[in-house]
N, C-alpha and C. Protein backbone atom coordinates (compact mmCIF):
# COMPACT_ATOMS: atom_id res chain seq x y z
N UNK A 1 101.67 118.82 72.70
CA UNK A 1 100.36 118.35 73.10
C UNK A 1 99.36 119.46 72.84
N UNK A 2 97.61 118.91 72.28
CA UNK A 2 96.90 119.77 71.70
C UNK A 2 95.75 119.79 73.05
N UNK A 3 95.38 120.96 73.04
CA UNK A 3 94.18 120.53 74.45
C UNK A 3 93.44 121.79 74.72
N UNK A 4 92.72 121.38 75.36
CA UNK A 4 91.87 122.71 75.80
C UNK A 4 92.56 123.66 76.86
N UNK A 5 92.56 124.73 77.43
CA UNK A 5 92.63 124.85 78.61
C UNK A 5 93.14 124.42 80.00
N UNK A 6 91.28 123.83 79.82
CA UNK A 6 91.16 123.12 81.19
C UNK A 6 92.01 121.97 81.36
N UNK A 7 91.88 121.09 80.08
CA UNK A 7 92.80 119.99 80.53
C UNK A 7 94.45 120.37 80.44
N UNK A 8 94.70 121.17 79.96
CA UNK A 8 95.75 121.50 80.03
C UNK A 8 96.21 122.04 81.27
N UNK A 9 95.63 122.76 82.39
CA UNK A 9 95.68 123.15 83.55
C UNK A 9 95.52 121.62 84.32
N UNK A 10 94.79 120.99 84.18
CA UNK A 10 94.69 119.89 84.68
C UNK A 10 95.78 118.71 85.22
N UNK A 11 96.24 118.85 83.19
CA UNK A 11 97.10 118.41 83.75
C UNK A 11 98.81 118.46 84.02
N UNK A 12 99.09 119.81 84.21
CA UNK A 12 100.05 120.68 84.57
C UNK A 12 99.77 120.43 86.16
N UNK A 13 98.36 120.44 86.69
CA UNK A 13 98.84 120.53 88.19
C UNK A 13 98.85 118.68 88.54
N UNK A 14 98.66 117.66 87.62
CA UNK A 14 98.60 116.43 88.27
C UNK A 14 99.96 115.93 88.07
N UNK A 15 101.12 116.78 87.42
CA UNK A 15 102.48 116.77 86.94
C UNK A 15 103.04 117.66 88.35
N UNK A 16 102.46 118.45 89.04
CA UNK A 16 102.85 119.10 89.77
C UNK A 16 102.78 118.58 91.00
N UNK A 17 101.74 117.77 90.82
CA UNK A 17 101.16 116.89 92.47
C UNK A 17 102.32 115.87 92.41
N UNK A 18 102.43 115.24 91.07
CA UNK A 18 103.68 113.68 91.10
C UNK A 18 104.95 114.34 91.35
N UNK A 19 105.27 115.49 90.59
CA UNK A 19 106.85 115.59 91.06
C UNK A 19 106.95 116.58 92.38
N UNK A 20 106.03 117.13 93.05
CA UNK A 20 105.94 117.13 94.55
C UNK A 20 106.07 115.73 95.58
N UNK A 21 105.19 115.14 95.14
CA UNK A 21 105.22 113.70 96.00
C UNK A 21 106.36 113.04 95.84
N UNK A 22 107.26 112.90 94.81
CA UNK A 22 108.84 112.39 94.11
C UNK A 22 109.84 113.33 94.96
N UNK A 23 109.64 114.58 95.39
CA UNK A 23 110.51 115.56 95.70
C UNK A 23 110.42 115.13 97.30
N UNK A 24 109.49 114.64 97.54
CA UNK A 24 109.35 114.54 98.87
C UNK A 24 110.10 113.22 99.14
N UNK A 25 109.81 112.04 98.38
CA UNK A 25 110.32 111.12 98.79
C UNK A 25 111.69 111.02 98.31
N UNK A 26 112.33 112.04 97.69
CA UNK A 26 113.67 111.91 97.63
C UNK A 26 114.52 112.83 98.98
N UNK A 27 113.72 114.06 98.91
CA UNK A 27 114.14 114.50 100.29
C UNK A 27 113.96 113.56 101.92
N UNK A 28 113.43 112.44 101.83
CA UNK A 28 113.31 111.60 103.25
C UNK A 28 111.96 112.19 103.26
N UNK A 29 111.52 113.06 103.50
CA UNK A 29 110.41 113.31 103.81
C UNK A 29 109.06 112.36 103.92
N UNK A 30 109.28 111.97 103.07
CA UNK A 30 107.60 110.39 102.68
C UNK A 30 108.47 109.40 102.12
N UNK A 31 108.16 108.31 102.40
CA UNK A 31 108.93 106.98 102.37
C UNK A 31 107.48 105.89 102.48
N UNK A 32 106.83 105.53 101.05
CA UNK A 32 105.26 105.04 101.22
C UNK A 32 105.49 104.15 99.88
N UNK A 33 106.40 104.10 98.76
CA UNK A 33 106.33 103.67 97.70
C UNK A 33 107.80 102.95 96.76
N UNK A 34 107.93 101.96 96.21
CA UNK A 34 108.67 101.81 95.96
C UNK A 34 108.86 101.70 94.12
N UNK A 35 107.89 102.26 93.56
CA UNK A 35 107.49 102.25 92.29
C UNK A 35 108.65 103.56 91.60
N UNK A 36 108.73 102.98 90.20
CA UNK A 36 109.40 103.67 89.62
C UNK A 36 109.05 105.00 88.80
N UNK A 37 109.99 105.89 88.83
CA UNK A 37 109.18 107.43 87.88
C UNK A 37 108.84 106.95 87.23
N UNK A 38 109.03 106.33 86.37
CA UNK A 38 108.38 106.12 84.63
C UNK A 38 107.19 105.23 84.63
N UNK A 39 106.79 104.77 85.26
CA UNK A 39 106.09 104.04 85.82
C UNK A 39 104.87 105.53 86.27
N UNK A 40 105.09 105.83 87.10
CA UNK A 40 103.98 107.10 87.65
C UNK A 40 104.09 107.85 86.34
N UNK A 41 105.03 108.35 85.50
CA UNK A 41 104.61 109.02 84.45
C UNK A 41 104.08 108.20 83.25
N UNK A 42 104.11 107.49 82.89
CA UNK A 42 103.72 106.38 82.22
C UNK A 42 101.91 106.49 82.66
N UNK A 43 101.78 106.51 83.79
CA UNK A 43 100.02 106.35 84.20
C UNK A 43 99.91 107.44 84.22
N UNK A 44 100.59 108.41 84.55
CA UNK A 44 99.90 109.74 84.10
C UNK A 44 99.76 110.27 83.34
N UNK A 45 100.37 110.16 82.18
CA UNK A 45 100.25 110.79 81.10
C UNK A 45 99.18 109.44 80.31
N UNK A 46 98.92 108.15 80.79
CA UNK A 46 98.01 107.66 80.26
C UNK A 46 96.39 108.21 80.53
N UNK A 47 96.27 108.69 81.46
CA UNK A 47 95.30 109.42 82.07
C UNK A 47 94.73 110.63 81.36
N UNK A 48 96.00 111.29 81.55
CA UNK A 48 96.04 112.33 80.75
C UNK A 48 95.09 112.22 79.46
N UNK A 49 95.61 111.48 78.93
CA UNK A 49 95.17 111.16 77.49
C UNK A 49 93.86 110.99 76.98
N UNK A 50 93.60 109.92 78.23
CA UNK A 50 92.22 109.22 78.19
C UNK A 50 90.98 110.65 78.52
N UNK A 51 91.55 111.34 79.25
CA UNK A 51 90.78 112.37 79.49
C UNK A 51 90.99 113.37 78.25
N UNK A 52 91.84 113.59 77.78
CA UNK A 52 91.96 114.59 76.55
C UNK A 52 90.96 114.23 75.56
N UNK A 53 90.98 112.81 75.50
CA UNK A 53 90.49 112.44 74.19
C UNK A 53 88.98 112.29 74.64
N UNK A 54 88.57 112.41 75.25
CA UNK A 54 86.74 112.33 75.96
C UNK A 54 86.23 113.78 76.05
N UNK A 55 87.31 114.84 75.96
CA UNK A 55 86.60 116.45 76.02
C UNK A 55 86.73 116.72 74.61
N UNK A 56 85.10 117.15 74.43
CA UNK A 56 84.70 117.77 73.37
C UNK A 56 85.49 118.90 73.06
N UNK A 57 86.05 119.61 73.99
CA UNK A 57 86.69 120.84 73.64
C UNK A 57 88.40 120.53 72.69
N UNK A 58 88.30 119.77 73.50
CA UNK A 58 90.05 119.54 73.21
C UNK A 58 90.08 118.11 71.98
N UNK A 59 88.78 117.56 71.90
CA UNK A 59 88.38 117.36 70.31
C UNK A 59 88.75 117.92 69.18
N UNK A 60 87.56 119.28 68.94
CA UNK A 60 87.17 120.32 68.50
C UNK A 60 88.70 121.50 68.26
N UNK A 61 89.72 121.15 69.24
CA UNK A 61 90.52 122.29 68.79
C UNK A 61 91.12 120.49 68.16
N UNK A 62 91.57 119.60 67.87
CA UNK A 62 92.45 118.54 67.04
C UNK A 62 92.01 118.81 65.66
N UNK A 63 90.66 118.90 65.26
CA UNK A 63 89.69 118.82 64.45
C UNK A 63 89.85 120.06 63.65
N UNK A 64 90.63 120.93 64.07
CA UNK A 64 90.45 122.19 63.20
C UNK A 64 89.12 123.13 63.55
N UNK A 65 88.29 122.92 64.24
CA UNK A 65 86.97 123.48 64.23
C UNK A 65 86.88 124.61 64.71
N UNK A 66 87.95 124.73 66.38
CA UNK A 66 88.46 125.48 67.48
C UNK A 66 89.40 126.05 67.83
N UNK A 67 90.22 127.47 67.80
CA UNK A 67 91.24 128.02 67.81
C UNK A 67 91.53 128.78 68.91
């Protein structure tokens, strides 16, 4: 994956927030959902995307322009 930075921090910690919340509900801990991983990664990494592809920055480095 090509990206700026920011979205790249971005979305490293919204990968960090899902498999925290997964870690929890496998440990007993939170019990709120009955949806499947691939499913939460599936929307997140659709997200992901949608946001990658709307920053000029992370444009600009696809484009060759930005290194």
């Amino acid at each position: 994956m090509m990206g700026c930075s920011k979205c790249m921090k971005m979305g490293g910690a919204t990968f960090l927030v899902l498999g925290l919340a997964y870690l929890a509900v496998d440990l007993g801990w939170w019990d709120f959902w009955g949806i499947s991983w691939w499913t939460a990664l599936f929307v997140v990494m659709g997200i992901a995307h949608l946001g990658s592809a709307n920053c000029k920055d992370c444009r600009a480095i696809r484009e060759g322009r930005k290194k």
